[in-house]
C-alpha atoms as a PDB file:
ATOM      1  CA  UNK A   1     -35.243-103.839 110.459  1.00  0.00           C
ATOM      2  CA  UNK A   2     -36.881-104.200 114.056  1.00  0.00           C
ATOM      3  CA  UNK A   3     -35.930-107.394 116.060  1.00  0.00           C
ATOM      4  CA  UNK A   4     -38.045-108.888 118.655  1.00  0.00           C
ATOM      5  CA  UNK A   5     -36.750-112.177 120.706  1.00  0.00           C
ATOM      6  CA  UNK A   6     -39.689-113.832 122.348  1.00  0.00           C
ATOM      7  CA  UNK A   7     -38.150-115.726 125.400  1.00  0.00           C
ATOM      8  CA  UNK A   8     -39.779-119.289 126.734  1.00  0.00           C
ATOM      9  CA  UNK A   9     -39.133-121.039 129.734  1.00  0.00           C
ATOM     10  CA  UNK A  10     -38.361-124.800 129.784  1.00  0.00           C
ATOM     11  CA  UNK A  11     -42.412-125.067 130.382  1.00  0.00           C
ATOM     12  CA  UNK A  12     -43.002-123.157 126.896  1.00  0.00           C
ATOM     13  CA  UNK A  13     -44.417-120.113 129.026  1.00  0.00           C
ATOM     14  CA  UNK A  14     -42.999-116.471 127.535  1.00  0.00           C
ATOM     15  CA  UNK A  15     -41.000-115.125 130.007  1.00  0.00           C
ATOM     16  CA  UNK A  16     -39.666-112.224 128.902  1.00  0.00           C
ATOM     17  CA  UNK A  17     -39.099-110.531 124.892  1.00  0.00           C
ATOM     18  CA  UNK A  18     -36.613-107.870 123.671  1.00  0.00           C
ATOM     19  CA  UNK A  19     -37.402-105.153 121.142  1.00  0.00           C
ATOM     20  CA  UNK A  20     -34.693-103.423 119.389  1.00  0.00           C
ATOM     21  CA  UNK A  21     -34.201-101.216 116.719  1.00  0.00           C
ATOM     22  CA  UNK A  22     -36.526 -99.789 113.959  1.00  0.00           C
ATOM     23  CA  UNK A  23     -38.674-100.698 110.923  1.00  0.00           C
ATOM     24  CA  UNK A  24     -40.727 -98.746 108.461  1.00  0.00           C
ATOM     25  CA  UNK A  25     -43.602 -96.808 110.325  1.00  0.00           C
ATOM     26  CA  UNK A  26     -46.192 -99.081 109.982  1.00  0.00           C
ATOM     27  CA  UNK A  27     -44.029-101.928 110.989  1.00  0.00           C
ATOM     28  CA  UNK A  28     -42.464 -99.726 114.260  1.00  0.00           C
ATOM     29  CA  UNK A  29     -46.264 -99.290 114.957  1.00  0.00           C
ATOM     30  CA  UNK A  30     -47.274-102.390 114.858  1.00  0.00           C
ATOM     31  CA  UNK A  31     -44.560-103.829 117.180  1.00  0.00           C
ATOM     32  CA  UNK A  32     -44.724-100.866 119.536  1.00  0.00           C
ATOM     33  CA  UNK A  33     -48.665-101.420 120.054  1.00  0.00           C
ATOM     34  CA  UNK A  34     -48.263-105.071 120.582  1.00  0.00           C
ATOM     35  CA  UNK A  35     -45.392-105.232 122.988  1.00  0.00           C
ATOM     36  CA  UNK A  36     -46.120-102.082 125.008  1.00  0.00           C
ATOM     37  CA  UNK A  37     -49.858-102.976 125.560  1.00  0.00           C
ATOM     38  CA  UNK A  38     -48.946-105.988 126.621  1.00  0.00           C
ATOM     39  CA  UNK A  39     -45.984-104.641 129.211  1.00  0.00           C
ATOM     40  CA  UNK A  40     -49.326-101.865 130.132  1.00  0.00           C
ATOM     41  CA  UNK A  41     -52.164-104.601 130.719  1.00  0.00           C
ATOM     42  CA  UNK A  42     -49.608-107.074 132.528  1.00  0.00           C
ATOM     43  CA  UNK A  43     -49.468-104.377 135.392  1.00  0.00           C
ATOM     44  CA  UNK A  44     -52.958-103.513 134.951  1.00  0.00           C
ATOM     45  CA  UNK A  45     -54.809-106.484 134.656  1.00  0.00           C
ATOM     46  CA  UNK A  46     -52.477-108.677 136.105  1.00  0.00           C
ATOM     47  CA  UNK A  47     -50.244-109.194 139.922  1.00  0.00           C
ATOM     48  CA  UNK A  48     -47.631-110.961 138.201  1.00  0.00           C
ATOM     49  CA  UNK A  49     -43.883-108.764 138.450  1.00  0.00           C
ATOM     50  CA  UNK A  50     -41.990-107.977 135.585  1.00  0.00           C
ATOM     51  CA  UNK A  51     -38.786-105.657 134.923  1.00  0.00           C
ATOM     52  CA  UNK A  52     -38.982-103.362 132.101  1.00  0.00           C
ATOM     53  CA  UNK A  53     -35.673-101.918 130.291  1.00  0.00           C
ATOM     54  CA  UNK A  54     -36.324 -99.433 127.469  1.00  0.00           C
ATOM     55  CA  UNK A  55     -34.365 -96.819 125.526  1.00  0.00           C
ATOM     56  CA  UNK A  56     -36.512 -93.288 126.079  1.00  0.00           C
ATOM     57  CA  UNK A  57     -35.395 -92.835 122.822  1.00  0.00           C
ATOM     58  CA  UNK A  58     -37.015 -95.796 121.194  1.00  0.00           C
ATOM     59  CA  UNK A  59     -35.481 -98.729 119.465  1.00  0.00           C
ATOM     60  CA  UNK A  60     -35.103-100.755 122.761  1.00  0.00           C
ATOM     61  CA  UNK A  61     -37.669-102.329 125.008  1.00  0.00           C
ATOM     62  CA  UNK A  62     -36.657-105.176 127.067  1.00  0.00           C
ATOM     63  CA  UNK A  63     -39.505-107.192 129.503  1.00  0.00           C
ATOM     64  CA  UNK A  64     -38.705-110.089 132.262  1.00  0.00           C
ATOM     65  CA  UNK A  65     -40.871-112.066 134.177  1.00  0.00           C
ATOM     66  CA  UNK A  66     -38.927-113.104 137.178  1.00  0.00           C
ATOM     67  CA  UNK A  67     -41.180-115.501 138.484  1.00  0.00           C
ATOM     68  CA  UNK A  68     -42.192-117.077 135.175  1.00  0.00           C
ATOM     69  CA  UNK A  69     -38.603-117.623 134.224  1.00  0.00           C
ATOM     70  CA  UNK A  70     -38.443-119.500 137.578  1.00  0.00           C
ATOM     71  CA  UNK A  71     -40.686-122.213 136.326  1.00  0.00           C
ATOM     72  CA  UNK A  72     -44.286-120.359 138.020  1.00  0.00           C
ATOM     73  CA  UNK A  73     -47.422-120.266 136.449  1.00  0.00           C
ATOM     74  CA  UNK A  74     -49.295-117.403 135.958  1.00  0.00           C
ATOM     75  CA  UNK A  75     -52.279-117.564 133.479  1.00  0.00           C
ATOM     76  CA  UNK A  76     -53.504-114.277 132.920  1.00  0.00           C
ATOM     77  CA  UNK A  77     -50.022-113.068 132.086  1.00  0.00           C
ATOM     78  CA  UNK A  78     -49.057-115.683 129.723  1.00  0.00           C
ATOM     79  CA  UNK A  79     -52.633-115.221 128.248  1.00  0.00           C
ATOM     80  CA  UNK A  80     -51.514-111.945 127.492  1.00  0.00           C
ATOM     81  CA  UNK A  81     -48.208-112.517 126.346  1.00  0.00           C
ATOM     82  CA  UNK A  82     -49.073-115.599 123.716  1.00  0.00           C
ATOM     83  CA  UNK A  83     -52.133-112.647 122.636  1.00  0.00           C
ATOM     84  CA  UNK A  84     -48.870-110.733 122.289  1.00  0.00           C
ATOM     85  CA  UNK A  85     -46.899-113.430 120.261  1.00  0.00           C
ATOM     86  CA  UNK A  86     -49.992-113.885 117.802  1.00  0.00           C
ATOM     87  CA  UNK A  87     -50.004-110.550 117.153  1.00  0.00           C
ATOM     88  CA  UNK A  88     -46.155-109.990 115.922  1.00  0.00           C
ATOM     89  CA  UNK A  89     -47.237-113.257 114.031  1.00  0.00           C
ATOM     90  CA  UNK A  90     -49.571-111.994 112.034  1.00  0.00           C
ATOM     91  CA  UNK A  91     -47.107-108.631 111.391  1.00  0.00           C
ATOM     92  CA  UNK A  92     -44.483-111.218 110.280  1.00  0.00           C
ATOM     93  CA  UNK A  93     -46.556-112.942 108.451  1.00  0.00           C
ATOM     94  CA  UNK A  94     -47.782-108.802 106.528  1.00  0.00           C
ATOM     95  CA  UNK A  95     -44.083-107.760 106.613  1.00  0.00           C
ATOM     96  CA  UNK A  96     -42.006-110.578 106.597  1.00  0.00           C
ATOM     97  CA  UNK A  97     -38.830-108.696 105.212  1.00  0.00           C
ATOM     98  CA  UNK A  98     -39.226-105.563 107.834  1.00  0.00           C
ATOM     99  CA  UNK A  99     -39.271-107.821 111.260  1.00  0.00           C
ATOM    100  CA  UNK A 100     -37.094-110.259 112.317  1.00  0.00           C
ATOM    101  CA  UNK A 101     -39.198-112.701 114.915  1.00  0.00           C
ATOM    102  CA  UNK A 102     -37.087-114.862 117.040  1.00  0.00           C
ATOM    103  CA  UNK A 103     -37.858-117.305 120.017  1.00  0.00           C
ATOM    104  CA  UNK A 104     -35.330-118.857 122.195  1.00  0.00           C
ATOM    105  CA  UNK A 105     -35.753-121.033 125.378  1.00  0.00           C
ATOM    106  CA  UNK A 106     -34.804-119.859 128.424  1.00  0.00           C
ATOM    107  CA  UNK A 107     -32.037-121.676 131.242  1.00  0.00           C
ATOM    108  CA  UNK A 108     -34.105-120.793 133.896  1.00  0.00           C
ATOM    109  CA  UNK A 109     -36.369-123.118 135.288  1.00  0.00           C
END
């Protein structure tokens, strides 16, 4: 089963999400599309910082937003991000018993 943790700050604003493990294909697909586009157009599209942690390996991807955590706004990232969250939504919602969606709030702030 594939686990991805969602993290909000105290504002509501994602500030970071964890991928870890593996699902069926279409499932590891999904979730790898979703949360590395997102990582991808953040830098492209966006000036906001982020740290990225991943497993070359696969089964582990691991995104912070510094500044976000901190309490800042920044639109076009969390634009991105809730794009993000609708998306592994919808997967949930296709293949409920093959992803495990979490969100937890975030002590920084």
């Amino acid at each position: 089963m594939i686990s991805v943790t969602i993290r909000r700050n105290r504002r509501g604003h994602i500030c970071g999400y964890v991928v870890k493990d593996h699902g069926n294909t279409d499932v590891c697909a999904a979730v790898s599309l979703l949360t590395l586009n997102t990582a991808n157009s953040i830098e492209t599209l966006t000036t906001e910082p982020f740290n990225c942690n991943y497993d070359p390996d696969g089964g582990f991807l691991q995104i912070k937003l510094p500044r976000v955590m901190e309490g800042h706004d920044s639109p076009e990232a969390n634009l991105l991000l809730e794009a993000m969250a609708l998306g592994l939504k919808a997967v949930k919602e296709n293949y409920g018993s093959e992803i495990e969606l979490k969100n937890e709030d975030d002590n920084h702030d």
